[in-house]
C-alpha atoms as a PDB file:
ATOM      1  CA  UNK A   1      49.368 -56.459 -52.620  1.00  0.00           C
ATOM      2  CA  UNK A   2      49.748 -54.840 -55.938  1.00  0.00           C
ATOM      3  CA  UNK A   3      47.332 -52.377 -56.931  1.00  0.00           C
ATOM      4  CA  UNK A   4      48.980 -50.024 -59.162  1.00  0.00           C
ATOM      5  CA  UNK A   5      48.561 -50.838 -63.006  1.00  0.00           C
ATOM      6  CA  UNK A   6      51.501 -52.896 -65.136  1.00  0.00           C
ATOM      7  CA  UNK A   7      51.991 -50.590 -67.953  1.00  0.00           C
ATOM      8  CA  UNK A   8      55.566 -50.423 -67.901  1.00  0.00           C
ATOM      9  CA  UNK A   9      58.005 -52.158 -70.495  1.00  0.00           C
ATOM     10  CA  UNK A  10      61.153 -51.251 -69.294  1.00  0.00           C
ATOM     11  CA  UNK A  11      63.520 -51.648 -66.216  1.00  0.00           C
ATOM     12  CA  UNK A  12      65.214 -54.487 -64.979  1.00  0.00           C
ATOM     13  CA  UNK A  13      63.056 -56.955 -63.151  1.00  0.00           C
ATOM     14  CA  UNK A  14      63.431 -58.653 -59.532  1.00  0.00           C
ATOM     15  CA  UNK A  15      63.078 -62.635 -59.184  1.00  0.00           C
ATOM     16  CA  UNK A  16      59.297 -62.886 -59.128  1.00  0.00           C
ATOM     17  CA  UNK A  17      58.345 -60.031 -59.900  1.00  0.00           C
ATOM     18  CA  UNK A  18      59.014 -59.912 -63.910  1.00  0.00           C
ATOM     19  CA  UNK A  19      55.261 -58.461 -64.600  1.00  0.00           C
ATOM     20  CA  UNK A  20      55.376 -55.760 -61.590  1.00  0.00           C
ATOM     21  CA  UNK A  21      55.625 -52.173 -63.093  1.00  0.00           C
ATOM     22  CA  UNK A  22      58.552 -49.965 -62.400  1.00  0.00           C
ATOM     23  CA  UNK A  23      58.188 -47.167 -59.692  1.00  0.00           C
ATOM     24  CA  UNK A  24      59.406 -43.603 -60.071  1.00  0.00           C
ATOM     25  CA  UNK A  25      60.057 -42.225 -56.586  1.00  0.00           C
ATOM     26  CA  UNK A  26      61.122 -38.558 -56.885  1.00  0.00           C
ATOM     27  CA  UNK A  27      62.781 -36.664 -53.861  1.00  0.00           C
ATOM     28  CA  UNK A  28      63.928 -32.808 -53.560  1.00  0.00           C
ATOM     29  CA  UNK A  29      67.855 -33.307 -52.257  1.00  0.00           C
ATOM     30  CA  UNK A  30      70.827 -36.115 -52.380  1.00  0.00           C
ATOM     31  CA  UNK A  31      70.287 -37.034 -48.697  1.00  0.00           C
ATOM     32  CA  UNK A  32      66.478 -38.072 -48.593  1.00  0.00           C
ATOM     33  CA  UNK A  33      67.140 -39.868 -52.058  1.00  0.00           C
ATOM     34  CA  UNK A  34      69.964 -41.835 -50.416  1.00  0.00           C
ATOM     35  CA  UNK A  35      68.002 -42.928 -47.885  1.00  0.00           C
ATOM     36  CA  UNK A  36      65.274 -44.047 -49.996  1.00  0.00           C
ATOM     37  CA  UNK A  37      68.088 -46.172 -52.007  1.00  0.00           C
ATOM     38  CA  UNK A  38      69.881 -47.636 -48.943  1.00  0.00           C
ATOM     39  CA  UNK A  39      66.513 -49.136 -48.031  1.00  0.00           C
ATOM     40  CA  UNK A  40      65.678 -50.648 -51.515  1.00  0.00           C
ATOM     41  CA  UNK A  41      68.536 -52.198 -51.343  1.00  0.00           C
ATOM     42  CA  UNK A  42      69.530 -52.014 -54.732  1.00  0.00           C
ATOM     43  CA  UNK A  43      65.958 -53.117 -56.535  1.00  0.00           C
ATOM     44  CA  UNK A  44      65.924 -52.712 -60.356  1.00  0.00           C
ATOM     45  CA  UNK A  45      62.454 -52.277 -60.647  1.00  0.00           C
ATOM     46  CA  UNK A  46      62.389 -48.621 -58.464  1.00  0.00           C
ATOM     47  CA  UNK A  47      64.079 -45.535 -60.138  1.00  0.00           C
ATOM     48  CA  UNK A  48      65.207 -42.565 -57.295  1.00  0.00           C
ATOM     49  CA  UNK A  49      65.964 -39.039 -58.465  1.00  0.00           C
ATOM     50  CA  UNK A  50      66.736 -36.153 -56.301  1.00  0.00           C
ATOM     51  CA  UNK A  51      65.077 -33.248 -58.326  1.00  0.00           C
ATOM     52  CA  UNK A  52      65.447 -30.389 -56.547  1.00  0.00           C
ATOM     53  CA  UNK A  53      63.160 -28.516 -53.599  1.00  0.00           C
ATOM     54  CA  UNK A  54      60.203 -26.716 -54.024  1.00  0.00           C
ATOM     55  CA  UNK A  55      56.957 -27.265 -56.567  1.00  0.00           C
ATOM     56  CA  UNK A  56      58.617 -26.360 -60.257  1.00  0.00           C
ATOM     57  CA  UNK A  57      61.994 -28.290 -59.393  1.00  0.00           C
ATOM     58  CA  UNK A  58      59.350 -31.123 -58.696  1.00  0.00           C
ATOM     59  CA  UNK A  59      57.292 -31.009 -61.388  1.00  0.00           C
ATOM     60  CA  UNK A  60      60.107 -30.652 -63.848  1.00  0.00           C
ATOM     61  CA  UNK A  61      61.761 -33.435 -62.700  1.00  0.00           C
ATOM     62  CA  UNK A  62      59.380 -35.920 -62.576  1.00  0.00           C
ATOM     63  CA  UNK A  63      58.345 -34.886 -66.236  1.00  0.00           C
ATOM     64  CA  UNK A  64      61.993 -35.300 -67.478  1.00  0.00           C
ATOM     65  CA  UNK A  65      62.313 -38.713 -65.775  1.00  0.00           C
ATOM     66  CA  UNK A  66      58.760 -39.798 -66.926  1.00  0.00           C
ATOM     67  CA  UNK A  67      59.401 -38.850 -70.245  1.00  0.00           C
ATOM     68  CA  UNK A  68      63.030 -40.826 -70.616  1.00  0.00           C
ATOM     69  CA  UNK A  69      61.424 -44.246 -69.167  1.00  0.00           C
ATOM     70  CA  UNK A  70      58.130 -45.954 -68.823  1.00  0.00           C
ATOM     71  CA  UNK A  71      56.648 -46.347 -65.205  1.00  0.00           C
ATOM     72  CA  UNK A  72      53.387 -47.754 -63.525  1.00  0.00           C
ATOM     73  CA  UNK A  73      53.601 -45.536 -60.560  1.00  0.00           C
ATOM     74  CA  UNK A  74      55.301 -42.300 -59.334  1.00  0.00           C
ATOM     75  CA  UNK A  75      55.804 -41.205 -55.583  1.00  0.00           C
ATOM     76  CA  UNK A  76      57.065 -37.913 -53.906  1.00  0.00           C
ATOM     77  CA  UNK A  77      59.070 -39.154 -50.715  1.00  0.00           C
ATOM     78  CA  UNK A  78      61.138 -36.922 -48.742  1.00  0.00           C
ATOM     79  CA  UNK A  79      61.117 -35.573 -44.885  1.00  0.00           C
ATOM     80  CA  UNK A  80      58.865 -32.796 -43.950  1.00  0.00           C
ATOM     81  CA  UNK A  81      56.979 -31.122 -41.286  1.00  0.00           C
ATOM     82  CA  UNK A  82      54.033 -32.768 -38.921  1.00  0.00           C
ATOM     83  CA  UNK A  83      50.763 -31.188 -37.969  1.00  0.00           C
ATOM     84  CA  UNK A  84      51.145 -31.479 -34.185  1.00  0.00           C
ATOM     85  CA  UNK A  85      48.697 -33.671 -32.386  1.00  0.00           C
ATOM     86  CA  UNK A  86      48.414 -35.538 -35.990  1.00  0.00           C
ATOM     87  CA  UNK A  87      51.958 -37.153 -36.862  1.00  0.00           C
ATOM     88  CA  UNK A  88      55.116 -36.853 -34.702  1.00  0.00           C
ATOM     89  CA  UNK A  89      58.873 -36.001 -35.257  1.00  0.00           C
ATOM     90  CA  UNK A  90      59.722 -39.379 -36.466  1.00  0.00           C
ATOM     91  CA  UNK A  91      56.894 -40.671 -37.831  1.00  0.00           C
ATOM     92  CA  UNK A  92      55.627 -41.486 -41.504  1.00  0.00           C
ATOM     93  CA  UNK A  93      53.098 -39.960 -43.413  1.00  0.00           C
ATOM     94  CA  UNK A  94      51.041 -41.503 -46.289  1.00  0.00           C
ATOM     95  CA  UNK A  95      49.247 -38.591 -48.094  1.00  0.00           C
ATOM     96  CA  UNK A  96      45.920 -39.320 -49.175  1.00  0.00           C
ATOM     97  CA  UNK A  97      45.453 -36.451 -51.208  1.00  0.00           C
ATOM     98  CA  UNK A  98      48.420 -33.470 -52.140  1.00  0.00           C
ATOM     99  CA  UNK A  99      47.255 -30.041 -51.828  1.00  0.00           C
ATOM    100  CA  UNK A 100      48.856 -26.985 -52.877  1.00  0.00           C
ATOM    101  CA  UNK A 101      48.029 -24.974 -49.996  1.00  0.00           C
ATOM    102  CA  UNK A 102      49.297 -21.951 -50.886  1.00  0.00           C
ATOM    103  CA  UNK A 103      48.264 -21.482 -54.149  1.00  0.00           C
ATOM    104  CA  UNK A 104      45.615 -18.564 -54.551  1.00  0.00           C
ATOM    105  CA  UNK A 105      45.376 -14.967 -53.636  1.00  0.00           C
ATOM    106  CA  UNK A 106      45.037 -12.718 -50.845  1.00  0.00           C
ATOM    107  CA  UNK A 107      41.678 -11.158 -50.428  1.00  0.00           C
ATOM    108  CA  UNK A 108      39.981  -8.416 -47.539  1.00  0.00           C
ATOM    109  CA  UNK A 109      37.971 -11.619 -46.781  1.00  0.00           C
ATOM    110  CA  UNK A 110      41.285 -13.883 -46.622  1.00  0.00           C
ATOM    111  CA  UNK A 111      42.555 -16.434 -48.438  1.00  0.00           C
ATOM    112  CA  UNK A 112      41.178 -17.667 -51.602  1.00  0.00           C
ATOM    113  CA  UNK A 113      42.702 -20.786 -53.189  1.00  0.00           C
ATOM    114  CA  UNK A 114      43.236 -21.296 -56.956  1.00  0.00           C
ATOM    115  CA  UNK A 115      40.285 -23.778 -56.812  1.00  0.00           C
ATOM    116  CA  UNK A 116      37.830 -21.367 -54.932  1.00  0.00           C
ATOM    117  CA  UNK A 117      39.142 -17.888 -57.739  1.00  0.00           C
ATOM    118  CA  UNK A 118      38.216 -20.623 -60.899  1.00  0.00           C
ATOM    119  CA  UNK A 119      41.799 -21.783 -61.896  1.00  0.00           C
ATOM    120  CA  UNK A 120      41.136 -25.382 -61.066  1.00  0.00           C
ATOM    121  CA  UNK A 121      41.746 -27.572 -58.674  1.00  0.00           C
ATOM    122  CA  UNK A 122      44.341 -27.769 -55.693  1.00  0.00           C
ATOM    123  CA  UNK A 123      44.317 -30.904 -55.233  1.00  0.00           C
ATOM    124  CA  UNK A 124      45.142 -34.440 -56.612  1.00  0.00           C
ATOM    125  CA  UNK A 125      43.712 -37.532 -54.910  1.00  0.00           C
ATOM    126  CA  UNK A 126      46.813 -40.655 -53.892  1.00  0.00           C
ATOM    127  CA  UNK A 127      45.478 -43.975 -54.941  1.00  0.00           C
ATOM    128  CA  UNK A 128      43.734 -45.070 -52.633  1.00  0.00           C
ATOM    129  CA  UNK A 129      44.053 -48.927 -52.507  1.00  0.00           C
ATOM    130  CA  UNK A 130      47.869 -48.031 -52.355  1.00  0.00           C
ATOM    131  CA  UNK A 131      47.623 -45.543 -49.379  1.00  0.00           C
ATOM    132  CA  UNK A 132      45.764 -48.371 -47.655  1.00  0.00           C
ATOM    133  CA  UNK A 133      48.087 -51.232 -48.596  1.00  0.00           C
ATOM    134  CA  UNK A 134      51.368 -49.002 -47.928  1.00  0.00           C
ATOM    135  CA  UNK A 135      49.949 -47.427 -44.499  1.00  0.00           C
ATOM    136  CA  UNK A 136      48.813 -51.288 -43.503  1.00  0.00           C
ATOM    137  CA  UNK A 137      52.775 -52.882 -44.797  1.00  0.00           C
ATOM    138  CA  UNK A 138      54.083 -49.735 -42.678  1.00  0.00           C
ATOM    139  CA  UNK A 139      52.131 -50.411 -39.001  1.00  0.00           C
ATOM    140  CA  UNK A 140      52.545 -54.139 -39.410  1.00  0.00           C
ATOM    141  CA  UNK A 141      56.420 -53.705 -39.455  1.00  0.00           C
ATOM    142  CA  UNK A 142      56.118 -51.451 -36.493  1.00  0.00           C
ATOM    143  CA  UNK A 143      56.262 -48.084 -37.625  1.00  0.00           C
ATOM    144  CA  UNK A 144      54.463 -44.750 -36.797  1.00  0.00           C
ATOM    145  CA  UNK A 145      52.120 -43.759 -39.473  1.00  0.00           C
ATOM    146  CA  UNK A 146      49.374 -42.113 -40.467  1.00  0.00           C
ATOM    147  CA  UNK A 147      47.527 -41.344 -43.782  1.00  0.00           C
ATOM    148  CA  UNK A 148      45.722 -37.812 -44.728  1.00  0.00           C
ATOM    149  CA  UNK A 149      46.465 -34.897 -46.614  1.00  0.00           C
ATOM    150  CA  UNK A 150      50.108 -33.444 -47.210  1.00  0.00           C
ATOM    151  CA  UNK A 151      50.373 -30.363 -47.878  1.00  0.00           C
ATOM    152  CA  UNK A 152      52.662 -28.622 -50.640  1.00  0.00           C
ATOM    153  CA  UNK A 153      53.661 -25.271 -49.829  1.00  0.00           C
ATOM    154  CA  UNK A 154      56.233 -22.659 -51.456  1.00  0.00           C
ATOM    155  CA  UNK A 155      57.685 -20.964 -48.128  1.00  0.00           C
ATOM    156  CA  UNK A 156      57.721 -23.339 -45.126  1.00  0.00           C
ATOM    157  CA  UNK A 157      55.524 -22.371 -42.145  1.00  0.00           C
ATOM    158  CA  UNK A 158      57.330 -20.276 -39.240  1.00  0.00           C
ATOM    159  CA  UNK A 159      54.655 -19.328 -37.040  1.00  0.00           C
ATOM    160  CA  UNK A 160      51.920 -20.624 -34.777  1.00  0.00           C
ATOM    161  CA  UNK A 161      49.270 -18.570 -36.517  1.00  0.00           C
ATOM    162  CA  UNK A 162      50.255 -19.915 -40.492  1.00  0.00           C
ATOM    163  CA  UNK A 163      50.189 -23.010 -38.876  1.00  0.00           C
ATOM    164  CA  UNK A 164      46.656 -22.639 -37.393  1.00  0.00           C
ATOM    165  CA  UNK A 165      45.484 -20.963 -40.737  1.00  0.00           C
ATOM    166  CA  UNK A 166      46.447 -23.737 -43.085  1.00  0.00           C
ATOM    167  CA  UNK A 167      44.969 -26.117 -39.980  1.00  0.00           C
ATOM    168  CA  UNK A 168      42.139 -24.865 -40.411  1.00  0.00           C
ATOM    169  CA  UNK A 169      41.942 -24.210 -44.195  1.00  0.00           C
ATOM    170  CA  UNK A 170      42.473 -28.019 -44.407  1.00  0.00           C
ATOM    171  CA  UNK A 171      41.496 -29.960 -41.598  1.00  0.00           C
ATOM    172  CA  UNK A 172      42.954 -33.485 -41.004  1.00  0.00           C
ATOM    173  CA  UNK A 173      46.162 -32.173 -42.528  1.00  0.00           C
ATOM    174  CA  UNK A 174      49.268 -34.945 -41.636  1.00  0.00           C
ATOM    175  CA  UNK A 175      51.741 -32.688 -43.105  1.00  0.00           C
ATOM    176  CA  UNK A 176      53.365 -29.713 -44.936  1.00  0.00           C
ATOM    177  CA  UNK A 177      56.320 -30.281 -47.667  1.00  0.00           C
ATOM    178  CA  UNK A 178      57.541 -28.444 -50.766  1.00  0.00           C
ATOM    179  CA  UNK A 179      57.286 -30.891 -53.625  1.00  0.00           C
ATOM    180  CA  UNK A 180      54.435 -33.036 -53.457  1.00  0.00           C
ATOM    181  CA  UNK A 181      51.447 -31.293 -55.824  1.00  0.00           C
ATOM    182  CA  UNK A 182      54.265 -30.898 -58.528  1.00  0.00           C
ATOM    183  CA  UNK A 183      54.766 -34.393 -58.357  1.00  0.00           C
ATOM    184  CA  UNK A 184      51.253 -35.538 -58.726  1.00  0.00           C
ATOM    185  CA  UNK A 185      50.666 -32.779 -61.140  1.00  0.00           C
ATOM    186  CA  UNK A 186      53.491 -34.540 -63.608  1.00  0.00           C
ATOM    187  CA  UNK A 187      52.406 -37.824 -62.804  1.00  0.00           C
ATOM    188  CA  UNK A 188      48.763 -37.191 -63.511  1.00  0.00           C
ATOM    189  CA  UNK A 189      49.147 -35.449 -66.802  1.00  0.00           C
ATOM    190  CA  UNK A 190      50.565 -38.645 -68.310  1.00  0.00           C
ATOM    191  CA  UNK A 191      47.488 -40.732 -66.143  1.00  0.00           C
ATOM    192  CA  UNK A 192      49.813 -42.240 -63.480  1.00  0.00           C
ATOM    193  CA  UNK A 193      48.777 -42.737 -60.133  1.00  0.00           C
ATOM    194  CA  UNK A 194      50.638 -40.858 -57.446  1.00  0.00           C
ATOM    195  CA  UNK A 195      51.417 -41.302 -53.776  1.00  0.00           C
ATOM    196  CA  UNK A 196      53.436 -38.940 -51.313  1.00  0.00           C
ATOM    197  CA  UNK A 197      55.215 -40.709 -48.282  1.00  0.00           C
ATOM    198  CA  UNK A 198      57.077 -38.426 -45.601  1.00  0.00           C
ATOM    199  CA  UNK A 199      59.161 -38.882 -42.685  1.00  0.00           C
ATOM    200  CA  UNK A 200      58.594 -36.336 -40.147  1.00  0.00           C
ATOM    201  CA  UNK A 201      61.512 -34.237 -39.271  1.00  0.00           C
ATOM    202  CA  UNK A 202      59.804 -31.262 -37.427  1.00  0.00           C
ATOM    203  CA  UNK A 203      56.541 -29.869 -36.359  1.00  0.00           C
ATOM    204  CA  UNK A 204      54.248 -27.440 -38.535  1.00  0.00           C
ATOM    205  CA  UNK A 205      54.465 -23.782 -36.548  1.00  0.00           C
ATOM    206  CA  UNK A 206      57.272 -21.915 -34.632  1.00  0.00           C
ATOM    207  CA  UNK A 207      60.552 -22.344 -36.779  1.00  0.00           C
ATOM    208  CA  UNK A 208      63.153 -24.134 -34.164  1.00  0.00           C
ATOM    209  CA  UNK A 209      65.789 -25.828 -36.156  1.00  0.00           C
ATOM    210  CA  UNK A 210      67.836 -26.626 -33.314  1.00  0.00           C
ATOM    211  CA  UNK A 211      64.066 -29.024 -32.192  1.00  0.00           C
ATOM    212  CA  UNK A 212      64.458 -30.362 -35.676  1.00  0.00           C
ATOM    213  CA  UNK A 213      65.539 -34.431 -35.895  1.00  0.00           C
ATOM    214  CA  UNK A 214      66.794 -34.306 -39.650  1.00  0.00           C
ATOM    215  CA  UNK A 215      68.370 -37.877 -38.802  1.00  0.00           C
ATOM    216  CA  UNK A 216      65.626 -39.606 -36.882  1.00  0.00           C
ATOM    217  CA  UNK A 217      63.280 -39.058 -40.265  1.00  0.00           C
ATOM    218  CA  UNK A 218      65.604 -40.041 -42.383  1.00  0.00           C
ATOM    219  CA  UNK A 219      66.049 -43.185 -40.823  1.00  0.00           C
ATOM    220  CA  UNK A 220      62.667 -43.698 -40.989  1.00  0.00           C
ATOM    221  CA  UNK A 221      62.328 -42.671 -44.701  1.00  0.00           C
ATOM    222  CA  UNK A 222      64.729 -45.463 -45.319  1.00  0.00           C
ATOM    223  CA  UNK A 223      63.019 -47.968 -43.334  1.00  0.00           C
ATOM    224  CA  UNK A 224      59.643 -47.083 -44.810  1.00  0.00           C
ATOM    225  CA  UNK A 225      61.387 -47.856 -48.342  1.00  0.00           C
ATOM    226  CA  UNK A 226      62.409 -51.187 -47.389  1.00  0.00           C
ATOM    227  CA  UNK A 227      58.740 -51.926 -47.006  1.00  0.00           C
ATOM    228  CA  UNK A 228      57.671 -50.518 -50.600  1.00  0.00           C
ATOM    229  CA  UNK A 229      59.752 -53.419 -51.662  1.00  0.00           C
ATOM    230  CA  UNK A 230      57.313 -55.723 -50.380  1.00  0.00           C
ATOM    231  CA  UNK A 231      54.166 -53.745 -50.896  1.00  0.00           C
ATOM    232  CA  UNK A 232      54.597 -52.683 -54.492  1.00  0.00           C
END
């Protein structure tokens, strides 16, 4: 299933697939794009960078590589944290929406997000056909996943109580990254559709690095790439 539109005109094609658009999948470092590339095994039609962690790095990137080469589709991909009791270390997340959770101001009454102080919206929608075709290609072949919103945060959470916060702030949140909303943000200004995958590599709340299975979700980021082969 291919629901993402063909506007691309460059990139080398794969045997029966000459008419399939080319894919822009942007990561933060050189490990999680590795592991995207070991399980594309080598396609043509997908283009990985690594553009560097957090929101602007993101953004930046994407626009550089957008702007050098024609695409039908970008995705942010990378590990990331897990909303506990929503996805697990080692699971995948489809986003259905990116949020940039942390954008806004304090206030005496709390929190107030960009959106809610009149600067626009937080928040950029995934495709949805494509979150339900990838999500479906990724439980058939047996692997943990679960679609809703990813978060995109400047400083990773630390504590039980951020974590509760942003819970709560955002309910049904999957998961909490650094890059996502810059991606879609790029990706959206040139009228691209957008999709965040991650593999989870720790939970959202008390910082424990030694709990943290950087391996196990990388594995599963390149597993989950293998199946974009045969999804998009």
């Amino acid at each position: 299933m291919r629901t993402f539109p063909n506007n691309s005109s460059t990139g080398a094609a794969v045997e029966g697939q000459a008419s399939a658009p080319r894919v822009l999948i942007v990561t933060a470092v050189a490990a999680e794009r590795d592991a995207v590339l070991r399980g594309l095994q080598g396609s043509g039609r997908f283009h990985v960078v690594a553009a560097g962690a957090g929101t602007a790095a993101a953004a930046a990137g994407t626009a550089a590589a957008l702007a050098a080469g024609s695409y039908g589709c970008v995705i942010s991909a990378g590990i990331g944290g897990g909303f506990p009791g929503v996805a697990s270390i080692g699971s995948l997340v489809v986003a259905s929406e990116m949020i940039a959770a942390d954008l806004g101001a304090e206030t005496p009454e709390g929190f107030r997000s960009a959106a809610e102080l009149g600067f626009g919206s937080v928040t950029v929608p995934a495709d949805s056909g494509t979150v339900q075709a990838v999500t479906a290609a990724l439980a058939a072949a047996g692997l943990n996943v679960s679609t809703g919103p990813v978060l995109t945060v400047s400083t990773a959470t630390g504590t039980a109580e951020t974590a509760a916060a942003l819970a709560a702030r955002h309910p049904g949140a999957a998961a909490e990254a650094m890059e996502g909303h810059g991606v879609a943000v790029a990706a959206v200004a040139l009228g691209l559709p957008v999709l965040e995958l991650r593999a989870i590599s720790n939970a959202v709340g008390p910082r424990d690095r030694a709990a943290w299975k950087i391996g196990e979700a990388l594995e599963a980021l390149e597993a989950a790439a293998a199946i974009l082969l045969e999804v998009l």
